[in-house]
C-alpha atoms as a PDB file:
ATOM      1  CA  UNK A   1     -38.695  27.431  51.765  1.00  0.00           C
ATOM      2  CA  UNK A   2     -40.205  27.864  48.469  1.00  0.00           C
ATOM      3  CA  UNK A   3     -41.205  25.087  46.056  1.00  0.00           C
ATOM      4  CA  UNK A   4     -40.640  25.568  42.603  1.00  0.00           C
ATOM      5  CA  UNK A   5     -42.762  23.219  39.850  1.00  0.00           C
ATOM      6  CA  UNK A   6     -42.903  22.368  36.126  1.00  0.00           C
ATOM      7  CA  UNK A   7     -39.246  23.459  35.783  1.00  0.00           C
ATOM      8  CA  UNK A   8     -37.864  22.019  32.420  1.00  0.00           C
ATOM      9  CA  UNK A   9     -34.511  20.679  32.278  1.00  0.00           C
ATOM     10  CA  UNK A  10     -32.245  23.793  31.304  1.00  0.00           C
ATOM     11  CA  UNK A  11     -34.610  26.523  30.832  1.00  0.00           C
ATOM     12  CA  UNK A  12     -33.686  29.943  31.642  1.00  0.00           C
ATOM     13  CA  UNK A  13     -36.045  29.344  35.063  1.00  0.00           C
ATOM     14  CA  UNK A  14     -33.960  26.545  36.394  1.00  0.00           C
ATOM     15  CA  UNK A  15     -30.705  27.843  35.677  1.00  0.00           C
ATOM     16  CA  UNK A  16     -31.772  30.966  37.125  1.00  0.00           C
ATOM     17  CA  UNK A  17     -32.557  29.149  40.384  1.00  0.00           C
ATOM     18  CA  UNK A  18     -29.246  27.738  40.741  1.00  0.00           C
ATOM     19  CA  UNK A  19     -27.263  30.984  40.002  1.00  0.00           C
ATOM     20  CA  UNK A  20     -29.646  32.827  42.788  1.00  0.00           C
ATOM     21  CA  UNK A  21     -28.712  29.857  45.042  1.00  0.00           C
ATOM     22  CA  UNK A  22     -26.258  29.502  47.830  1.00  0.00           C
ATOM     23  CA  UNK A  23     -25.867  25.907  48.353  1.00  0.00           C
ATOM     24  CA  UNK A  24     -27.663  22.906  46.736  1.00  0.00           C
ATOM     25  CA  UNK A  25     -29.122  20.757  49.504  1.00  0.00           C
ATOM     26  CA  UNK A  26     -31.034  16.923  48.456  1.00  0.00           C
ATOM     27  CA  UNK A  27     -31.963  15.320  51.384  1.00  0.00           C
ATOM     28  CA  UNK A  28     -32.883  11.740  49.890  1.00  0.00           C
ATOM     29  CA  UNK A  29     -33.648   8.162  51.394  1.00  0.00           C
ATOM     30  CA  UNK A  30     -33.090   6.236  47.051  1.00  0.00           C
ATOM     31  CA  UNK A  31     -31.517   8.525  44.505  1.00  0.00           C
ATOM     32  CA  UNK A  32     -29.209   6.146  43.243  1.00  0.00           C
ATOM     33  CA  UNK A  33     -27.898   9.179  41.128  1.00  0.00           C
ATOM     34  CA  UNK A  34     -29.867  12.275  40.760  1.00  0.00           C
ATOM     35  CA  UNK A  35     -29.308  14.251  37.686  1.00  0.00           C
ATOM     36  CA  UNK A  36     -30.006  17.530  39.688  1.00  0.00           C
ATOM     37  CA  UNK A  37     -26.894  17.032  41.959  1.00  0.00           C
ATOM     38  CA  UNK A  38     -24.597  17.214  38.582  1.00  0.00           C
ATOM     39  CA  UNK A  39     -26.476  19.975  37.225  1.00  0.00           C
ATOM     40  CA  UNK A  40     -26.049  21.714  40.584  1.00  0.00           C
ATOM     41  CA  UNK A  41     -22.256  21.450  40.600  1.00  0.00           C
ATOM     42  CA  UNK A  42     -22.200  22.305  36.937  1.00  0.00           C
ATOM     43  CA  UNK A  43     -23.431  25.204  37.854  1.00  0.00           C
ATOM     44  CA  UNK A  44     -20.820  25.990  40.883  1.00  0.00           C
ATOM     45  CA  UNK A  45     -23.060  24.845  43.978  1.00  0.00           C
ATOM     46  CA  UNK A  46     -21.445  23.257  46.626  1.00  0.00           C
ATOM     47  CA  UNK A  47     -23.870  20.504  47.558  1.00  0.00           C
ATOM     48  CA  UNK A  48     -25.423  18.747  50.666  1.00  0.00           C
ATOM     49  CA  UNK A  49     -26.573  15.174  50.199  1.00  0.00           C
ATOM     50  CA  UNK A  50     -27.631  12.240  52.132  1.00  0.00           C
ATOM     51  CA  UNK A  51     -25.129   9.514  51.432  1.00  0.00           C
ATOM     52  CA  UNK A  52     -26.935   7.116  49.540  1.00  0.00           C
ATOM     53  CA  UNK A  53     -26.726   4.801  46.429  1.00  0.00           C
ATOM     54  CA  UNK A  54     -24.082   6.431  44.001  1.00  0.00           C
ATOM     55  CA  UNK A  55     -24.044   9.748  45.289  1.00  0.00           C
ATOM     56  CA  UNK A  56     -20.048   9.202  46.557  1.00  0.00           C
ATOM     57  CA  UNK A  57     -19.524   9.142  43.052  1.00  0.00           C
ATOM     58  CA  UNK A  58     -20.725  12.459  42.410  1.00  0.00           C
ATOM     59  CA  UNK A  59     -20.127  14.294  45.232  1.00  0.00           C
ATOM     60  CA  UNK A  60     -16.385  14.333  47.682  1.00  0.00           C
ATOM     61  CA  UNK A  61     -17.478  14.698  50.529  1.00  0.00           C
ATOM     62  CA  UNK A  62     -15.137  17.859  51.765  1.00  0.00           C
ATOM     63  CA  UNK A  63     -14.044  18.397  48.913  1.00  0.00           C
ATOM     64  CA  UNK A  64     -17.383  18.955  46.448  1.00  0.00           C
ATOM     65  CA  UNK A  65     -19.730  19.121  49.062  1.00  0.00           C
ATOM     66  CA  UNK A  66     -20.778  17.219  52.203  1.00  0.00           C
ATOM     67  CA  UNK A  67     -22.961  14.010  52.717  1.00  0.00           C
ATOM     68  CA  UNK A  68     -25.025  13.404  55.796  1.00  0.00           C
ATOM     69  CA  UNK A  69     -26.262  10.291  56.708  1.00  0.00           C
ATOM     70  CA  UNK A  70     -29.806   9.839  55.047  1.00  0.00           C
ATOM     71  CA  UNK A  71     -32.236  10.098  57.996  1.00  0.00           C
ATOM     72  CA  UNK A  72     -30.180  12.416  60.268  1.00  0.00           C
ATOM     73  CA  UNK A  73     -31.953  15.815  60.224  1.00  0.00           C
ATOM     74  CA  UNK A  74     -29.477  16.850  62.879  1.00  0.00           C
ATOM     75  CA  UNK A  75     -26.576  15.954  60.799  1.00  0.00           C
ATOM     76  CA  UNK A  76     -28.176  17.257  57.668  1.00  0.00           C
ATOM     77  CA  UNK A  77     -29.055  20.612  59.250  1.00  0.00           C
ATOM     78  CA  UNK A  78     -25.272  20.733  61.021  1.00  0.00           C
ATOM     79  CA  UNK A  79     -23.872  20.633  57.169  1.00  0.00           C
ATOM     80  CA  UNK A  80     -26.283  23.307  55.964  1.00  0.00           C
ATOM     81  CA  UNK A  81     -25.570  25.737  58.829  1.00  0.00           C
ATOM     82  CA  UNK A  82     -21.891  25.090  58.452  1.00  0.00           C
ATOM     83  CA  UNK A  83     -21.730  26.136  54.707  1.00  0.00           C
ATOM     84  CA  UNK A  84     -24.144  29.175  55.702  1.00  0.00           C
ATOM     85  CA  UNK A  85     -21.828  30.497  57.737  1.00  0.00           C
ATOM     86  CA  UNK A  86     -18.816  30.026  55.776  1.00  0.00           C
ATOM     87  CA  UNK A  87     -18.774  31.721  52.179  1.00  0.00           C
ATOM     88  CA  UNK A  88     -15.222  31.147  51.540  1.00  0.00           C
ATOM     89  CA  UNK A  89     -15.754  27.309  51.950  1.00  0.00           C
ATOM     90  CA  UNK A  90     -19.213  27.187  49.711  1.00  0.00           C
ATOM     91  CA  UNK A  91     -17.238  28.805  47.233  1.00  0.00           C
ATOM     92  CA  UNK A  92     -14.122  26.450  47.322  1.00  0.00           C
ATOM     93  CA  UNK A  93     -16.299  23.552  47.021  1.00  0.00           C
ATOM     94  CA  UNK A  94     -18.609  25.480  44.482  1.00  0.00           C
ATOM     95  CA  UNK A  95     -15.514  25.891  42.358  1.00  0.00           C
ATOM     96  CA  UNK A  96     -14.204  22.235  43.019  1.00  0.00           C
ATOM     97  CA  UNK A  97     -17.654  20.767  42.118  1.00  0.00           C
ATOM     98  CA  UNK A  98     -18.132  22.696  38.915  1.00  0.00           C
ATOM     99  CA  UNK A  99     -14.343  21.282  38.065  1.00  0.00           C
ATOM    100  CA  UNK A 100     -15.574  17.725  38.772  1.00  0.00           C
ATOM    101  CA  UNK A 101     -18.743  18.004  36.834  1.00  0.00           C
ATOM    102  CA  UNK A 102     -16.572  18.947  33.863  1.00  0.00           C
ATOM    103  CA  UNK A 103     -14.054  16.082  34.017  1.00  0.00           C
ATOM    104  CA  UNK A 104     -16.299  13.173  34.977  1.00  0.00           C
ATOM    105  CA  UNK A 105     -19.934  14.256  33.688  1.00  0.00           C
ATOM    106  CA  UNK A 106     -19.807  15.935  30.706  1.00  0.00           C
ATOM    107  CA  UNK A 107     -21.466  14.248  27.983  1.00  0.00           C
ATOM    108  CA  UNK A 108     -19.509  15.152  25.028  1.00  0.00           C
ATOM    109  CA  UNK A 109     -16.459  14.417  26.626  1.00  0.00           C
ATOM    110  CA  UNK A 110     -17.874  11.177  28.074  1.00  0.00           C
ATOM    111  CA  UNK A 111     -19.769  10.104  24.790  1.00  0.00           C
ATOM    112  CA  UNK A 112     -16.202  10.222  23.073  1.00  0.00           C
ATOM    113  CA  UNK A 113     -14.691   8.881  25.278  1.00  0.00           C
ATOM    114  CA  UNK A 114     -17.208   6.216  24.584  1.00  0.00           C
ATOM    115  CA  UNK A 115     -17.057   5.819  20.796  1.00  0.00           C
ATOM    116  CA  UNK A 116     -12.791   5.470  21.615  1.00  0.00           C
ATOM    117  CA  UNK A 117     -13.568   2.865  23.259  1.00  0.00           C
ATOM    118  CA  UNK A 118     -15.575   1.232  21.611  1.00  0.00           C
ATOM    119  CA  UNK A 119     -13.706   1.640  18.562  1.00  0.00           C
ATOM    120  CA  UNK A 120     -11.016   0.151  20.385  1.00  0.00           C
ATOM    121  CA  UNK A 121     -12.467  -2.949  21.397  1.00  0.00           C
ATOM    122  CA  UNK A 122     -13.443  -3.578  18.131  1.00  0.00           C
ATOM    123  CA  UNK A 123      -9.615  -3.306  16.993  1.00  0.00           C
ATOM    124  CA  UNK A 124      -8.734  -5.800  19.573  1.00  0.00           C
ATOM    125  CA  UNK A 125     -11.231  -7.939  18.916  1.00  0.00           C
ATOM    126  CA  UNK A 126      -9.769  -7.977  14.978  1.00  0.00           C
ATOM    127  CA  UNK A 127      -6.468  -9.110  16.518  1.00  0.00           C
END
């Protein structure tokens, strides 16, 4: 295990970690919805996460990734060790994760989605 500090949010470092990675794994007890999980699937990681405030949202689990129950190291360490051993399923979910990151959290795409509708609500509210 290797702990990696003062990483800035895109820097060459950080994206260099997640290309070098197999499999994203957040083991968390609060994260309502960690920014590192999206990142992590943006960059084609399939990811393992304890199944806790929004994280559902984010990650499928089976499909994206897999969630664990948050304070089951047995569980937690079952879904590592199964995408270990099985590179054709980290990189079906790496591929389906990246696709999900792109539809649901991109920000240009979300932000205009935003401003339409806004814009439309302010139309209806003319009417």
């Amino acid at each position: 295990m290797f702990l990696h500090r003062e990483l800035d949010p895109n820097s060459e470092a950080l994206m260099r970690l997640y290309r070098d990675a197999d499999l994203f794994v957040l083991p968390t007890f609060g994260d309502a919805l960690p920014q590192a999980v999206m990142e992590a699937m943006a960059s084609g990681l399939p990811v393992v996460a304890s199944d806790v405030g929004a994280m559902r949202e984010m990650v499928v689990h089976g499909e994206t990734g897999l969630l664990v129950r948050p304070r089951d190291p047995t569980s937690l360490a079952d879904a590592v060790e199964a995408l270990l051993q099985d590179p054709a399923l980290r990189r079906r979910m790496g591929r389906a994760g990246q696709e999900r990151a792109g539809e649901c959290f991109d920000i240009a795409r979300n932000g205009r989605r935003m401003i339409e509708l806004l814009h439309q609500a302010r139309e209806e509210r003319r009417t």
